[in-house]
N, C-alpha and C. Protein backbone atom coordinates (compact mmCIF):
# COMPACT_ATOMS: atom_id res chain seq x y z
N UNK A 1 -3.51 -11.11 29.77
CA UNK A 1 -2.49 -11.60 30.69
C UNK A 1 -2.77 -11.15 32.11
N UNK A 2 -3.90 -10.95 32.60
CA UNK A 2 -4.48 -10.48 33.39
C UNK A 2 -4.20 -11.63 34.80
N UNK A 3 -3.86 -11.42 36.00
CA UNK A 3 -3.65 -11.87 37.31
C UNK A 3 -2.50 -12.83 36.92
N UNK A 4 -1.35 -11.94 36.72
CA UNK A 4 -0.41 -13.31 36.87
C UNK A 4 -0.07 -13.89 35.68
N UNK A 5 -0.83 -13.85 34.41
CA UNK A 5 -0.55 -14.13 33.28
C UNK A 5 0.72 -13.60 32.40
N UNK A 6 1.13 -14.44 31.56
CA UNK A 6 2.25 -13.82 30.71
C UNK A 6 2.11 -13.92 29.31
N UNK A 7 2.42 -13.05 28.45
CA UNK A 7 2.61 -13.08 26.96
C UNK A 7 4.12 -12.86 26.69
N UNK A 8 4.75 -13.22 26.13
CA UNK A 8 6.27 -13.20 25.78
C UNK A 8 6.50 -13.63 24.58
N UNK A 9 7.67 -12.68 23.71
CA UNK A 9 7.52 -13.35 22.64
C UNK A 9 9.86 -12.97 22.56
N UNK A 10 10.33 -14.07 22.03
CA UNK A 10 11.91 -13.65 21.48
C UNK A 10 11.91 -13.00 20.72
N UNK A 11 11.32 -12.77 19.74
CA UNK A 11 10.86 -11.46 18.67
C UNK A 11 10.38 -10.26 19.47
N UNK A 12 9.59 -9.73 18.22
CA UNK A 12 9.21 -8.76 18.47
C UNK A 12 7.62 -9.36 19.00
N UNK A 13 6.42 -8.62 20.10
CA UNK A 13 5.32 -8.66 20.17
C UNK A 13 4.76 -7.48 19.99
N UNK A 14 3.38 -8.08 18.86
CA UNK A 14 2.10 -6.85 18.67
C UNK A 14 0.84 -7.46 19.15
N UNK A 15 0.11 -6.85 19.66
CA UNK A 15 -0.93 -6.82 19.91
C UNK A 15 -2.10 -5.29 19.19
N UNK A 16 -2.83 -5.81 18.99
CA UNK A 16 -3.87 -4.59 18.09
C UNK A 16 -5.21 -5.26 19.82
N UNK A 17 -5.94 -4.62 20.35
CA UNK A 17 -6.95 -4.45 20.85
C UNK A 17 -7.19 -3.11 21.07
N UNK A 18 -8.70 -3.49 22.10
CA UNK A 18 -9.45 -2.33 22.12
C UNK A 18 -9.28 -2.12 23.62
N UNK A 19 -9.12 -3.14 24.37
CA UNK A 19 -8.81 -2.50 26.26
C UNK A 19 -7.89 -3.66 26.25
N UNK A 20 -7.29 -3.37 26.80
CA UNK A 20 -6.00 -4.16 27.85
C UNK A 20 -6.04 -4.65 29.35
N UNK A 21 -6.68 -5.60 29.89
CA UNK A 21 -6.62 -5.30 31.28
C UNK A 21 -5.44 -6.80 31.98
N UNK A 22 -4.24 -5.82 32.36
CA UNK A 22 -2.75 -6.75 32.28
C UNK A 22 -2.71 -6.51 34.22
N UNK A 23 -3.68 -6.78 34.90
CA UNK A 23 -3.28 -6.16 36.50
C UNK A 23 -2.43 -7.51 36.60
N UNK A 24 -0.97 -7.37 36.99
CA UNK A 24 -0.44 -8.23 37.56
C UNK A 24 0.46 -8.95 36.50
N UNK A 25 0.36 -8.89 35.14
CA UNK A 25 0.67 -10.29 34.44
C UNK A 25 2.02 -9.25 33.35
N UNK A 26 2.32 -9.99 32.53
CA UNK A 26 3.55 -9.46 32.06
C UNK A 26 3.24 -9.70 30.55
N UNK A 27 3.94 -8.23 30.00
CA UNK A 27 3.62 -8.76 28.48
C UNK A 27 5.54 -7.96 27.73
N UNK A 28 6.12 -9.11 27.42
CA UNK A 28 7.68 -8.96 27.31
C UNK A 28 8.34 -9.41 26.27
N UNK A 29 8.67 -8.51 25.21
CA UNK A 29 9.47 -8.73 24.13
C UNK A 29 10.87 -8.53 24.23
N UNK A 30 11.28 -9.97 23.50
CA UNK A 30 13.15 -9.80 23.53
C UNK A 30 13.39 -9.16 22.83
N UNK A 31 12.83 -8.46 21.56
CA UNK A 31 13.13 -7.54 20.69
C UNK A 31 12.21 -6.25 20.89
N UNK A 32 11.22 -5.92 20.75
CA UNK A 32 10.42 -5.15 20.64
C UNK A 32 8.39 -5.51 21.12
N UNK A 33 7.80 -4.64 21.53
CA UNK A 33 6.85 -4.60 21.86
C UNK A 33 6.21 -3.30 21.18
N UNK A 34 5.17 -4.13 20.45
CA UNK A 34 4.13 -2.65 19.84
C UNK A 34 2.96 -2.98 20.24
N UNK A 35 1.88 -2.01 20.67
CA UNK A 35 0.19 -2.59 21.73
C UNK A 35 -0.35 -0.92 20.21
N UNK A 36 -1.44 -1.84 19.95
CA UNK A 36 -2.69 -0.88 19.59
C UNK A 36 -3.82 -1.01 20.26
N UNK A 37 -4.03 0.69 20.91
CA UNK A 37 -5.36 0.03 22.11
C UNK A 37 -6.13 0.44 21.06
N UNK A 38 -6.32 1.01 20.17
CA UNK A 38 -7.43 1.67 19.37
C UNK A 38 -8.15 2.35 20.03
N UNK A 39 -8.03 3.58 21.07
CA UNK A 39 -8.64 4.50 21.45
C UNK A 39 -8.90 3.89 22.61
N UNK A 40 -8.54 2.47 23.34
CA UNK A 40 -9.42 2.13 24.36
C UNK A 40 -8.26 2.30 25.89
N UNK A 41 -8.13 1.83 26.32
CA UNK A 41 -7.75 2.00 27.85
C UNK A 41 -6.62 1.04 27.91
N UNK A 42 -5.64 0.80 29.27
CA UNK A 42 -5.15 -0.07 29.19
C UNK A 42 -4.50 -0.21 30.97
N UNK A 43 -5.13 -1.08 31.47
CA UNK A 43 -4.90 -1.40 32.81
C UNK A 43 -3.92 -2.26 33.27
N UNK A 44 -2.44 -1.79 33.77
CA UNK A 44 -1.48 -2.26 33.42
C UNK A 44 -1.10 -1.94 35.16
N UNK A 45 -1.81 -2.06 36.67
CA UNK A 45 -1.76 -2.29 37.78
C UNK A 45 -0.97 -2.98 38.17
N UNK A 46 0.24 -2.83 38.43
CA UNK A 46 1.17 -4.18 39.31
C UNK A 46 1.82 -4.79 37.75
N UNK A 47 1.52 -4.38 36.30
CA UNK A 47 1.79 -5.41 35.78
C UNK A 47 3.36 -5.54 34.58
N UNK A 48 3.76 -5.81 34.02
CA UNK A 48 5.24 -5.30 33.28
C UNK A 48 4.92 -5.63 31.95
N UNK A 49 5.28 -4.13 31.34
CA UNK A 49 5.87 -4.55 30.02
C UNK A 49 7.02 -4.08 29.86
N UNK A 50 7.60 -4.96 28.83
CA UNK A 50 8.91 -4.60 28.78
C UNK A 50 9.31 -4.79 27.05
N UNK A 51 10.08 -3.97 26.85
CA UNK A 51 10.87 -4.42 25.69
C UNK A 51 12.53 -4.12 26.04
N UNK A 52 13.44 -5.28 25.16
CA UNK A 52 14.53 -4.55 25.17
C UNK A 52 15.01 -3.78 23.76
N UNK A 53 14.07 -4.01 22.77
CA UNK A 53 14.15 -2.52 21.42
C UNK A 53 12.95 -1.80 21.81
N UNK A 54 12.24 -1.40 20.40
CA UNK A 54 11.44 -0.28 20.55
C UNK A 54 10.46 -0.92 21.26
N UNK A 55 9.43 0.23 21.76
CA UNK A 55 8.35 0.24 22.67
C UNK A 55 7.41 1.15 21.87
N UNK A 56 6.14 0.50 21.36
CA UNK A 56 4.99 1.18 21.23
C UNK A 56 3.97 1.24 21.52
N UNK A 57 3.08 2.13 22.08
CA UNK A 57 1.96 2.17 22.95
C UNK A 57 1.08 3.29 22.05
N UNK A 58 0.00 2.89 20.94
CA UNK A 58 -0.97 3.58 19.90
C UNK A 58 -1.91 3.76 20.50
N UNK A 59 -2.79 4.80 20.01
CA UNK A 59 -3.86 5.30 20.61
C UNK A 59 -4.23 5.17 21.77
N UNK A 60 -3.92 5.31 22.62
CA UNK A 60 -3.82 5.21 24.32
C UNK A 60 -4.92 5.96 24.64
N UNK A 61 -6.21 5.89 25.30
CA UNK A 61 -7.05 6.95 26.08
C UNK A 61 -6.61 6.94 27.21
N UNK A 62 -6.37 5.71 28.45
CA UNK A 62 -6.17 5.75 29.65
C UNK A 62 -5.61 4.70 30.15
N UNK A 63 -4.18 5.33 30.80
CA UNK A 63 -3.32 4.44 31.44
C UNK A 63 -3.24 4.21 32.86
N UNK A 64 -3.52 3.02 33.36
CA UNK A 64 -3.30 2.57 34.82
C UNK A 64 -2.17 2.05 35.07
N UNK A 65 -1.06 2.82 35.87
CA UNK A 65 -0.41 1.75 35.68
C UNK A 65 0.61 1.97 37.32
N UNK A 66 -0.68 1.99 38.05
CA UNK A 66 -0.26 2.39 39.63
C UNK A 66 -0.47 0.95 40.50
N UNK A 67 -0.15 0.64 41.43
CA UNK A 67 0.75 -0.28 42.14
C UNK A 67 1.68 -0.89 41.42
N UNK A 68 3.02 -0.31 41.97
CA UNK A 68 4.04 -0.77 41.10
C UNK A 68 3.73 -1.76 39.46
N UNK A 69 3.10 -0.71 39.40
CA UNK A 69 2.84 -1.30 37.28
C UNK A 69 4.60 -0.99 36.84
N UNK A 70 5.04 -1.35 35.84
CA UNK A 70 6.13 -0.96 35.19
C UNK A 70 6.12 -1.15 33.67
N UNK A 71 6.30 -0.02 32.98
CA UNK A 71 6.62 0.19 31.34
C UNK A 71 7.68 0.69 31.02
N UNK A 72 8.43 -0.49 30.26
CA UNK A 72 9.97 0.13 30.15
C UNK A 72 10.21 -0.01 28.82
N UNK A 73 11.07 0.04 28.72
CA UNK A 73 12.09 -0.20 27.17
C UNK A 73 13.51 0.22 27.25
N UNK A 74 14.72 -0.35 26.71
CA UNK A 74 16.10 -0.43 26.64
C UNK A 74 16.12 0.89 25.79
N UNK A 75 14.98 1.64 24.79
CA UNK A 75 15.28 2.59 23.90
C UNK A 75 14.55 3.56 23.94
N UNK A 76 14.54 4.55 23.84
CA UNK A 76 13.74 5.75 23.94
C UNK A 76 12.42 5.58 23.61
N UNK A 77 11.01 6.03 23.73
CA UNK A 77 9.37 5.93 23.55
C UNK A 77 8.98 7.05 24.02
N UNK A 78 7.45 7.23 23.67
CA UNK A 78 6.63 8.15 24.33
C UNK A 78 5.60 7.73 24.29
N UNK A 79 4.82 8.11 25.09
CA UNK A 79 3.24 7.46 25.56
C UNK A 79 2.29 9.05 25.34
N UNK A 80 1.68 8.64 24.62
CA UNK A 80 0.63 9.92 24.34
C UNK A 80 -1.00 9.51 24.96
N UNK A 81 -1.82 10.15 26.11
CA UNK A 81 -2.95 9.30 26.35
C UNK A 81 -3.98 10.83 26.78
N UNK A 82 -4.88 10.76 27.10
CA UNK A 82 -5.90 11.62 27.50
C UNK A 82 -5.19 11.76 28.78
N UNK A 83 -5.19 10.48 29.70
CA UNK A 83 -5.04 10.53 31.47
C UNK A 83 -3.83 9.45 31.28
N UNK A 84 -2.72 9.37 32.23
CA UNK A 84 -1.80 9.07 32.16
C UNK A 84 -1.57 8.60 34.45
N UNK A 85 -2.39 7.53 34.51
CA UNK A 85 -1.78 7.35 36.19
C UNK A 85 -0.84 6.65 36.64
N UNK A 86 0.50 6.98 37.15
CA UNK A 86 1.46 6.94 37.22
C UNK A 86 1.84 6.30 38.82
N UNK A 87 0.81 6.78 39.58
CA UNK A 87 0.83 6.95 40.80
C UNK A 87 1.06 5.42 41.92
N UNK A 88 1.17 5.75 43.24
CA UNK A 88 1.71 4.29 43.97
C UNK A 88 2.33 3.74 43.40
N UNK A 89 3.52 3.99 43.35
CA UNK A 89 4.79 3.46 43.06
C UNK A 89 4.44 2.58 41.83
N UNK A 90 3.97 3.66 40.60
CA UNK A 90 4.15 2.80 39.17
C UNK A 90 5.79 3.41 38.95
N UNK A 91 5.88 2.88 37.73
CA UNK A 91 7.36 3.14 37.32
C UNK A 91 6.98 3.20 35.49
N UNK A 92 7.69 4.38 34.85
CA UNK A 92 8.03 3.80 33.45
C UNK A 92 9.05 4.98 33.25
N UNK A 93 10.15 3.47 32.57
CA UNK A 93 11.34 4.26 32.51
C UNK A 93 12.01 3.83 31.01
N UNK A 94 12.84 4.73 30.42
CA UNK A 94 13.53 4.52 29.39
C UNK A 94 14.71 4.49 29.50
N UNK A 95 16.17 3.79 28.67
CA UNK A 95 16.95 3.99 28.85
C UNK A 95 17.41 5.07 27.70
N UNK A 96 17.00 5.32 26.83
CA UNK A 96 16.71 6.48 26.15
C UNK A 96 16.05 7.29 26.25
N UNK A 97 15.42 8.42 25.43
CA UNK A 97 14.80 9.60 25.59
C UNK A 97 13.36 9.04 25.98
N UNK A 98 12.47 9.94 26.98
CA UNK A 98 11.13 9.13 27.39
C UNK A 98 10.17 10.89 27.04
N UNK A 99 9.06 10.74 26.21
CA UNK A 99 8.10 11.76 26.42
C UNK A 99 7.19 11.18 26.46
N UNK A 100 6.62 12.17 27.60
CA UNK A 100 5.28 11.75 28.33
C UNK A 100 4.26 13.22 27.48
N UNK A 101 2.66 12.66 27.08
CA UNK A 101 2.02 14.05 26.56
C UNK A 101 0.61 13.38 27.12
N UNK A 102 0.14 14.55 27.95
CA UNK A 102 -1.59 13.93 28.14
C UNK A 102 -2.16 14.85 29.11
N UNK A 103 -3.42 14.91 29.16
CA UNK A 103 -4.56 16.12 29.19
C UNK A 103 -3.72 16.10 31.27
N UNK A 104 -3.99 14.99 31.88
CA UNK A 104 -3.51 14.56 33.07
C UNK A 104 -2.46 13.54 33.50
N UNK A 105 -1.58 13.78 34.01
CA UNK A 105 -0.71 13.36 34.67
C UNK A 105 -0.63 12.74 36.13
N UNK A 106 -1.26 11.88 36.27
CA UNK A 106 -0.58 11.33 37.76
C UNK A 106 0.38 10.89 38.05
N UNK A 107 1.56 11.50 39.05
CA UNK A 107 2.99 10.55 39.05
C UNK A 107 3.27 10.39 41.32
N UNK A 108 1.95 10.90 41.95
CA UNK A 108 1.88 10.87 43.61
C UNK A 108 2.29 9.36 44.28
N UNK A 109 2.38 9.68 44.77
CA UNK A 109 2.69 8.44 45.63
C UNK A 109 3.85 7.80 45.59
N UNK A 110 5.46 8.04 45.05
CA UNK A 110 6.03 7.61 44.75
C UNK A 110 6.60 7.34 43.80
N UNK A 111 5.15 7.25 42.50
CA UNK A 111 5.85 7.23 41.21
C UNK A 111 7.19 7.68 40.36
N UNK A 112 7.61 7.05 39.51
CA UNK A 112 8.97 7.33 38.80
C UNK A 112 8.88 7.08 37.46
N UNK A 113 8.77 8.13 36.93
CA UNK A 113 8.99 8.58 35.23
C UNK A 113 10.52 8.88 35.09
N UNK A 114 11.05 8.58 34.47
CA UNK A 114 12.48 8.51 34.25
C UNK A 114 12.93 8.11 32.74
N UNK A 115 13.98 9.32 32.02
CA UNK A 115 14.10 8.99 31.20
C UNK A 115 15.98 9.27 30.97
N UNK A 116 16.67 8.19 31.12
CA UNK A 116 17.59 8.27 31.31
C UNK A 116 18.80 9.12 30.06
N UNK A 117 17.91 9.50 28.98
CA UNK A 117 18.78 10.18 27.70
C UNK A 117 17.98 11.50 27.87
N UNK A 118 16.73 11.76 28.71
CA UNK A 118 15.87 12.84 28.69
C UNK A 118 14.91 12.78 28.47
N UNK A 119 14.06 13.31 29.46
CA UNK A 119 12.61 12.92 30.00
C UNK A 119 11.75 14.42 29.11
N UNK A 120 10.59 14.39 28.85
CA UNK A 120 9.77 16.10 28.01
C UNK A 120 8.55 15.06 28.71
N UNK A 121 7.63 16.11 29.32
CA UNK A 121 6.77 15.73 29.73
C UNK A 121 5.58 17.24 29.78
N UNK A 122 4.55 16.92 28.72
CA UNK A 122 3.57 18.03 28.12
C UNK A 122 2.33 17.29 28.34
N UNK A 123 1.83 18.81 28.16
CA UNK A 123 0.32 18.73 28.62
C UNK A 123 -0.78 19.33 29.62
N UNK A 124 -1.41 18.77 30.29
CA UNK A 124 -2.66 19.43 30.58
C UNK A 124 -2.03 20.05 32.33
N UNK A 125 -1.77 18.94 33.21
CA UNK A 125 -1.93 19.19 34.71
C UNK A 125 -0.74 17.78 34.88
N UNK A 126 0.07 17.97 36.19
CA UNK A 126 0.91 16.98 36.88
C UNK A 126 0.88 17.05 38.04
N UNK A 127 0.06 15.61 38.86
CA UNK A 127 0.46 15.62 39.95
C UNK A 127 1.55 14.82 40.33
N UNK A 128 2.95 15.53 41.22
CA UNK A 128 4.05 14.56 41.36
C UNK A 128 4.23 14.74 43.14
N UNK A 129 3.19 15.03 43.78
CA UNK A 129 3.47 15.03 45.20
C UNK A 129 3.54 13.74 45.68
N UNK A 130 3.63 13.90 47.03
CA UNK A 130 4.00 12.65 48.07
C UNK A 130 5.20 11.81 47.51
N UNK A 131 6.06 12.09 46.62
CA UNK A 131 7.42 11.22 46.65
C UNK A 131 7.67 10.70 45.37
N UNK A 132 6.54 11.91 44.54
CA UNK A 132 6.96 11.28 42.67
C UNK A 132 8.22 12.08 42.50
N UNK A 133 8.86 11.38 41.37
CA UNK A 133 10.01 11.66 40.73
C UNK A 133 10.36 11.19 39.40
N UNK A 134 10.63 12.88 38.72
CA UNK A 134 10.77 12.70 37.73
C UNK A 134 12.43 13.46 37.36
N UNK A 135 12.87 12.15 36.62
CA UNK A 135 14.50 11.97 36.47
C UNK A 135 14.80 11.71 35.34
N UNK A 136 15.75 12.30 34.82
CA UNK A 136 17.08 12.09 33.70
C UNK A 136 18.18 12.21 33.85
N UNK A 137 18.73 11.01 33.69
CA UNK A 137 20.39 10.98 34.29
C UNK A 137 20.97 11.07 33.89
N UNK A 138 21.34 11.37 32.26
CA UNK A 138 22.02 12.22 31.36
C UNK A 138 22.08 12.91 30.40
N UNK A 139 20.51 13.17 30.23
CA UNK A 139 19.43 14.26 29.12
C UNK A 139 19.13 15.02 29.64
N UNK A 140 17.89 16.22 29.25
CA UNK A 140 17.81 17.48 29.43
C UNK A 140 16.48 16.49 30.41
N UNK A 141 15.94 17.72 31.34
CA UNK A 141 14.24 17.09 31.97
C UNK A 141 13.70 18.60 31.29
N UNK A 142 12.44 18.74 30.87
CA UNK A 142 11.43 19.60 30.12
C UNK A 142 10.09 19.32 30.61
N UNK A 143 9.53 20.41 31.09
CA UNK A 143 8.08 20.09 31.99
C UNK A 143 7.33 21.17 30.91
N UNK A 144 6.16 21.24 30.31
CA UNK A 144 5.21 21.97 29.74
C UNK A 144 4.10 21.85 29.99
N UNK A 145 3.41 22.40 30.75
CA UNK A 145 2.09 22.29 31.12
C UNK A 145 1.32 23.38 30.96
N UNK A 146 -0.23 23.07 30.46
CA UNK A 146 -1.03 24.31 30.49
C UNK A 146 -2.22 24.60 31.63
N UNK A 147 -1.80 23.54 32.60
CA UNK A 147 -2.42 23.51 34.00
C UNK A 147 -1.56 23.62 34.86
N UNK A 148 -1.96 23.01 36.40
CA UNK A 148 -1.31 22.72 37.46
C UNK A 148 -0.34 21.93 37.41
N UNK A 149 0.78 22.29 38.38
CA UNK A 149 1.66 21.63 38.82
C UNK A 149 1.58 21.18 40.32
N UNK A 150 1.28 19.44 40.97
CA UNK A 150 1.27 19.54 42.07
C UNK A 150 3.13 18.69 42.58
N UNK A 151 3.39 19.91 43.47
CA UNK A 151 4.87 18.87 43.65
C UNK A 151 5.48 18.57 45.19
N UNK A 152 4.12 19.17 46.05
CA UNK A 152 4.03 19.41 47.42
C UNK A 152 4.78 17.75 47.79
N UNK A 153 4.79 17.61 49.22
CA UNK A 153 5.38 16.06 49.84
C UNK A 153 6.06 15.74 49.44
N UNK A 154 7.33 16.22 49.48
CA UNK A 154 8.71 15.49 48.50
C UNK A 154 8.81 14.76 47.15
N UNK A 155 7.71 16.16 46.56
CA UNK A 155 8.15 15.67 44.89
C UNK A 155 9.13 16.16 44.65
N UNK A 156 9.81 15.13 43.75
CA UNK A 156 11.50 15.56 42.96
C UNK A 156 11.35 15.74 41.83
């Protein structure tokens, strides 16, 4: 669904691949969305997924999902990946509980991780400078890291 493209389904949508490359295009379930990258990547630049039930994102190595990319869901998820880029105003938000787990974290430039029942976000290193923000608007927020924290330039 790459430049502009769309996949949509009133059900639920699965997809099983090995890379994803969605810059721009939308991939949107009225019920649910499940993606198997099988270990491979998934370039999701400028682009939306959405569900309004569950959200699943399998074997993830590496997420792009910076110029305003957006990954949401109406219900709680977690994204587990090696590298996780968040950055230039990507967005992924839950309206339930959201955990984030991965070796790296990019959330600079603006980015917004948000998990509106409560955000846990583990792992390696986070950068959330220049104007990232990470929010829960009526859950606990939980940061675990066994690296750096960058939160310089009006990270929140």
């Amino acid at each position: 669904s790459a430049d502009g493209g769309e996949i949509s389904a009133r059900g639920d949508l699965r997809l099983t691949v090995e890379r994803l490359v969605q810059r721009q295009g939308r991939l949107i379930g009225e019920r649910g969305v499940s993606l198997d990258l099988r270990g491979g990547d998934l370039d999701n630049q400028g682009g939306l997924i959405s569900a309004r039930g569950p959200l699943s994102i399998e074997r993830l190595n590496v997420l792009d999902n910076r110029q305003g990319g957006e990954i949401s869901s109406q219900q709680g998820f977690e994204l587990l990946a090696r590298r996780i880029d968040n950055g230039q105003q990507g967005r992924i938000i839950s309206a339930g509980k959201l955990r984030l787990d991965a070796d790296a974290l990019g959330n600079a430039g603006a980015g917004l991780l948000s998990g509106w029942q409560g955000l846990t976000v583990t792992g390696g290193s986070l950068d959330n400078s220049a104007g990232g923000t990470l929010s829960s608007k009526d859950g606990e927020l939980a940061i675990s890291l066994g690296g750096a924290l960058d939160n310089h330039g009006q990270g929140a």
